[in-house]
Protein backbone atom coordinates (compact mmCIF):
# COMPACT_ATOMS: atom_id res chain seq x y z
CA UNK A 1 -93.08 -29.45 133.53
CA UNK A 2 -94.40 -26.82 131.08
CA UNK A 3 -96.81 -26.46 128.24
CA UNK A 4 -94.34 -26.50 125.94
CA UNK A 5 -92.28 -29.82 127.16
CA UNK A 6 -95.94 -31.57 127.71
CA UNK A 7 -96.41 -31.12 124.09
CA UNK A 8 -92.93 -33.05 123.44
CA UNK A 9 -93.85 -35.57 125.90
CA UNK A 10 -97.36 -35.78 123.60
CA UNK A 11 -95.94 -36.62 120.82
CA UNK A 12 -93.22 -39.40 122.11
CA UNK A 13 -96.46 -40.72 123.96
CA UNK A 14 -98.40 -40.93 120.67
CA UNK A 15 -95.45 -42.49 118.52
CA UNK A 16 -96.37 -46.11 119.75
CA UNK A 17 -100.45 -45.72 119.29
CA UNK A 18 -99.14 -44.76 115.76
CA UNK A 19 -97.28 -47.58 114.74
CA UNK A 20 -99.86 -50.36 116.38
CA UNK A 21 -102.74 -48.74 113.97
CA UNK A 22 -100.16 -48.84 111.72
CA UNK A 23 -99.16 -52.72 111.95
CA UNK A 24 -102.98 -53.34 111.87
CA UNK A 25 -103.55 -51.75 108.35
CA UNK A 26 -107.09 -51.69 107.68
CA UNK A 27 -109.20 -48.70 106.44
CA UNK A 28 -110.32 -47.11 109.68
CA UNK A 29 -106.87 -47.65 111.34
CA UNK A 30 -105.18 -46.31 108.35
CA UNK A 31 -107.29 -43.27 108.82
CA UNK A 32 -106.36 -42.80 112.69
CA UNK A 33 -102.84 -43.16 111.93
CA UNK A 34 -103.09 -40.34 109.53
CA UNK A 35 -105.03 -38.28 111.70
CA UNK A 36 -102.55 -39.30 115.36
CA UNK A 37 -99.35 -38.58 112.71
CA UNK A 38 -101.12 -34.88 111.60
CA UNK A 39 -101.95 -33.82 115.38
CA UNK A 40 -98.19 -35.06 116.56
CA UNK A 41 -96.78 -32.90 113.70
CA UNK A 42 -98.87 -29.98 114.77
CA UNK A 43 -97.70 -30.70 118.52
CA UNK A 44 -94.12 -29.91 116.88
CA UNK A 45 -95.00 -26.72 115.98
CA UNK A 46 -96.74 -25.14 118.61
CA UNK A 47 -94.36 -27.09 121.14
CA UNK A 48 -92.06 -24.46 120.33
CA UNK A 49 -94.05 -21.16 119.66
CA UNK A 50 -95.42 -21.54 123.48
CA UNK A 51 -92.31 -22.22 124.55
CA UNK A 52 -90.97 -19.03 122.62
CA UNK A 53 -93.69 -16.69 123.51
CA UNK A 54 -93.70 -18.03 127.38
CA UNK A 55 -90.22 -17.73 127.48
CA UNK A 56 -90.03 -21.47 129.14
CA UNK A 57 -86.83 -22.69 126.49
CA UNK A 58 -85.45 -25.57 128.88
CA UNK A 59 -82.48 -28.02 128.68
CA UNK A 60 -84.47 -30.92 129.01
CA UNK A 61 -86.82 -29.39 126.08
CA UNK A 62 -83.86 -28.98 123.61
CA UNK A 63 -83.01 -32.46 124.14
CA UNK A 64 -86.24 -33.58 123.92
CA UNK A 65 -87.85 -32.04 121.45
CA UNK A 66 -85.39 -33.39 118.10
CA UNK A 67 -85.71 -36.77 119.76
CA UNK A 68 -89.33 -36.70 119.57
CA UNK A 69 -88.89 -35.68 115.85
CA UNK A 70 -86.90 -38.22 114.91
CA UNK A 71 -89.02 -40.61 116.90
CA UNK A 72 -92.00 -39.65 115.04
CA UNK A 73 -90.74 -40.01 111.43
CA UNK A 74 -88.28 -43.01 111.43
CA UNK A 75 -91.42 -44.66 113.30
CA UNK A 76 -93.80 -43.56 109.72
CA UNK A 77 -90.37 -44.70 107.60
CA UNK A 78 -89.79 -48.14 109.54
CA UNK A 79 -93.75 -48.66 109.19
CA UNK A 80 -93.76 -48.39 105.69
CA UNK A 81 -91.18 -50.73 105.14
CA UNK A 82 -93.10 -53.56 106.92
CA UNK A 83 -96.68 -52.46 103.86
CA UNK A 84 -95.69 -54.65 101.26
CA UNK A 85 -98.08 -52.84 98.96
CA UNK A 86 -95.99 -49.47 99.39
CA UNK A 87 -92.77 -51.21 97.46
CA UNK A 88 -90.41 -49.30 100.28
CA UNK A 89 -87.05 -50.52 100.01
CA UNK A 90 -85.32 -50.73 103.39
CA UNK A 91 -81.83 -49.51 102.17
CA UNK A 92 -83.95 -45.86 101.64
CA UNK A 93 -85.12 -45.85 105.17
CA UNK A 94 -82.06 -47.36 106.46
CA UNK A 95 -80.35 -44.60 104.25
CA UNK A 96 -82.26 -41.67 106.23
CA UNK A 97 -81.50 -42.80 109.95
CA UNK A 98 -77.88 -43.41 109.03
CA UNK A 99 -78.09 -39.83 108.13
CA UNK A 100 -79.59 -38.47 111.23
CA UNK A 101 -77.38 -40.28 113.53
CA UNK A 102 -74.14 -38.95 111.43
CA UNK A 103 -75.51 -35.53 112.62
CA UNK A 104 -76.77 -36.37 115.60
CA UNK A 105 -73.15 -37.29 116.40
CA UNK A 106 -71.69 -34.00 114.55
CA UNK A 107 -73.74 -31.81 116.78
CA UNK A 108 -72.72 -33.94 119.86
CA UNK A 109 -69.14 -33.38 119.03
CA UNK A 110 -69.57 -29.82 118.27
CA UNK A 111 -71.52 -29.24 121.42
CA UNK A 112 -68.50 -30.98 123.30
CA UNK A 113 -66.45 -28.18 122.00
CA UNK A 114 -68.97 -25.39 122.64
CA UNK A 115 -69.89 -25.18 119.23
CA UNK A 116 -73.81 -24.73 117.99
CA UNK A 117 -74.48 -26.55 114.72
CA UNK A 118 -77.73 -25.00 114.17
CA UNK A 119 -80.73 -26.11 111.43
CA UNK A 120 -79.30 -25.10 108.06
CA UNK A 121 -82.01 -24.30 105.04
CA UNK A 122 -81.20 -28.31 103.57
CA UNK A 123 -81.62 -29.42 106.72
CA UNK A 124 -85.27 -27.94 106.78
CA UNK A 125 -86.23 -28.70 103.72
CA UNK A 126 -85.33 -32.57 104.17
CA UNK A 127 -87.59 -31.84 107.59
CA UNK A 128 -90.49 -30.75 105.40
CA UNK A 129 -90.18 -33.02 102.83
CA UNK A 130 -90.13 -36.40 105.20
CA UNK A 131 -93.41 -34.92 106.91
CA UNK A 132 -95.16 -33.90 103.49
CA UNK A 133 -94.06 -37.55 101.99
CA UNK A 134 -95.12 -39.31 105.03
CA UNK A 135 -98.73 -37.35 105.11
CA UNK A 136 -99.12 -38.28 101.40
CA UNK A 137 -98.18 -42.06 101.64
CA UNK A 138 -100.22 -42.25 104.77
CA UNK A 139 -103.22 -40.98 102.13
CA UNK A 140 -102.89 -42.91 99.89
CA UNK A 141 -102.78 -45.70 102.09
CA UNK A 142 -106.54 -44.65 103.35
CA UNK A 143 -107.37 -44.04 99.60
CA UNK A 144 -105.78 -47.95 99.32
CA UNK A 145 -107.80 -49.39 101.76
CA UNK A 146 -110.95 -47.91 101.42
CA UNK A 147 -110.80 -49.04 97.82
CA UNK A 148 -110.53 -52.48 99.14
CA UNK A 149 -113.20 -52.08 101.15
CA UNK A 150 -115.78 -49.74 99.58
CA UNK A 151 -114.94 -51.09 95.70
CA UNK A 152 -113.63 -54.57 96.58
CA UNK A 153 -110.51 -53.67 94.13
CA UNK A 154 -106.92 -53.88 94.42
CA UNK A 155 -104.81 -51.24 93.21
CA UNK A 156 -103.77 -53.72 90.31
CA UNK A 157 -107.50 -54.18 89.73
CA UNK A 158 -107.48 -50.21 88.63
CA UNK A 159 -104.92 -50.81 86.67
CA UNK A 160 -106.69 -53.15 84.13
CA UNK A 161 -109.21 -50.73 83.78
CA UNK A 162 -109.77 -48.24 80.78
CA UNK A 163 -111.41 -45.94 82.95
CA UNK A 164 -108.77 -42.62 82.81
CA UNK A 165 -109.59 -41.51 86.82
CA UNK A 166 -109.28 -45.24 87.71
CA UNK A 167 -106.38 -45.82 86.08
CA UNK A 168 -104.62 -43.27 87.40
CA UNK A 169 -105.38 -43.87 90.88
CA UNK A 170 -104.06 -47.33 90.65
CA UNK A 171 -100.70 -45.95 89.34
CA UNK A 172 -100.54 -43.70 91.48
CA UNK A 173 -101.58 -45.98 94.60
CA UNK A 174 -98.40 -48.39 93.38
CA UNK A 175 -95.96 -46.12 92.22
CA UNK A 176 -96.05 -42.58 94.21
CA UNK A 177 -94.93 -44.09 97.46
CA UNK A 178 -91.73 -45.44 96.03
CA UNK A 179 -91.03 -41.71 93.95
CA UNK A 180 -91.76 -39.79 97.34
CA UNK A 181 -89.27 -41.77 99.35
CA UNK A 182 -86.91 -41.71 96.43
CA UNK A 183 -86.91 -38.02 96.40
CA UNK A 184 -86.97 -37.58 100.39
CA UNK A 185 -84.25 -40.01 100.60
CA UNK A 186 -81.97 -37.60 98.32
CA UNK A 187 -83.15 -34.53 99.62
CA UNK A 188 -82.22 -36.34 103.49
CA UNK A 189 -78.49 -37.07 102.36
CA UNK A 190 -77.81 -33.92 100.47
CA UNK A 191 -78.93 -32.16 103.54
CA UNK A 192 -76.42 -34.64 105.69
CA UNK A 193 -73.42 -33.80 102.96
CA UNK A 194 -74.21 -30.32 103.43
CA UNK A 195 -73.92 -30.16 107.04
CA UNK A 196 -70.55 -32.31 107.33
CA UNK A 197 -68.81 -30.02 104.60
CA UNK A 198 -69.92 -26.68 106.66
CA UNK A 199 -68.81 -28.22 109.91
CA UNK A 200 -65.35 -29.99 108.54
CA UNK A 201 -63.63 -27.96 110.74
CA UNK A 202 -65.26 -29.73 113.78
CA UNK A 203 -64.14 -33.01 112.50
CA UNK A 204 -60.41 -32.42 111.82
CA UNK A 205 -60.52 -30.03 115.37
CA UNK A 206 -61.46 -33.70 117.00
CA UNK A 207 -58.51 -35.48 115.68
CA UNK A 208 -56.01 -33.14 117.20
């Protein structure tokens, strides 16, 4: 196995150690979630400049390497569901995988007719906003927690206060995760829409 596939394999490996510090939620796990998700993203990127620059592009690495993706981020999505302090309504995340498996399936039917459906602008732009949204919700869920811990307050404890910095950081702590998804959410199915109305042809070429 190469460099490049090792890296894949990484990050699949690291997807379970991610959501059990996740589903322990406490300050120093919090932090080593943010820190395991930041090093699997980076994996993601230099997965596929080695393989690139070694020239080492394999079968089982195309398959592998979207998989690991998608592994990685409806893990972060599903996780945040289960923080009731987020507010993350499950018909957002639920929204998102619907989405990827619609063209997950597109791109299995085109490749069944030897057609490439390859990564549109949308399509990267959802991809950058999921990992931004999940690295800034994974923040502010350190930020949370080390409140708790260090300050003994509650995000609704900053609330009450007059203090402007305090204030704001309890808003933001109780409301930014929900405006984040929001936005990725619409951003995720614009991208989807996009893709089905570019590839129609694929579609109606199956029901012949």
């Amino acid at each position: 196995m190469n460099l490049a596939n090792r890296l894949t394999l990484l990050r699949i490996i690291l997807v379970p150690v991610f959501v059990v510090f996740m589903a322990i939620d406490t300050f120093w796990t919090s932090i080593f979630a943010l820190l395991i998700f930041i090093g699997a993203s980076i994996t993601d990127y230099y997965d596929g400049v080695i393989a690139r620059q070694q020239n080492t592009i394999t079968t089982f690495g195309i398959f592998l390497d979207p998989l690991a993706d998608k592994l990685l981020v409806t893990s972060a999505f599903v996780s945040f569901v289960a923080i009731p302090e987020l507010r993350i309504p499950a018909w957002m995340v639920i929204t998102i995988i619907a989405r990827e498996f619609i063209i997950t399936g597109l791109r299995s039917l085109g490749a069944s007719k030897n057609v490439i459906i390859p990564a549109s602008i949308f399509g990267k732009f959802k991809t950058t906003s999921q990992i931004t949204a999940i690295i800034t919700i994974l923040v502010i869920l350190v930020a949370e927690a080390g409140t708790a811990k260090f300050l003994k307050l509650t995000q609704y404890d900053l609330l009450e206060m007059s203090d402007g910095w305090q204030y704001i950081l309890g808003w933001l702590l109780i409301n930014l995760p929900y405006w984040l998804m929001f936005v990725v959410t619409i951003l995720t199915v614009y991208s989807g829409i996009n893709y089905i109305l570019q590839h129609k042809d694929v579609f109606r070429d199956s029901q012949k």
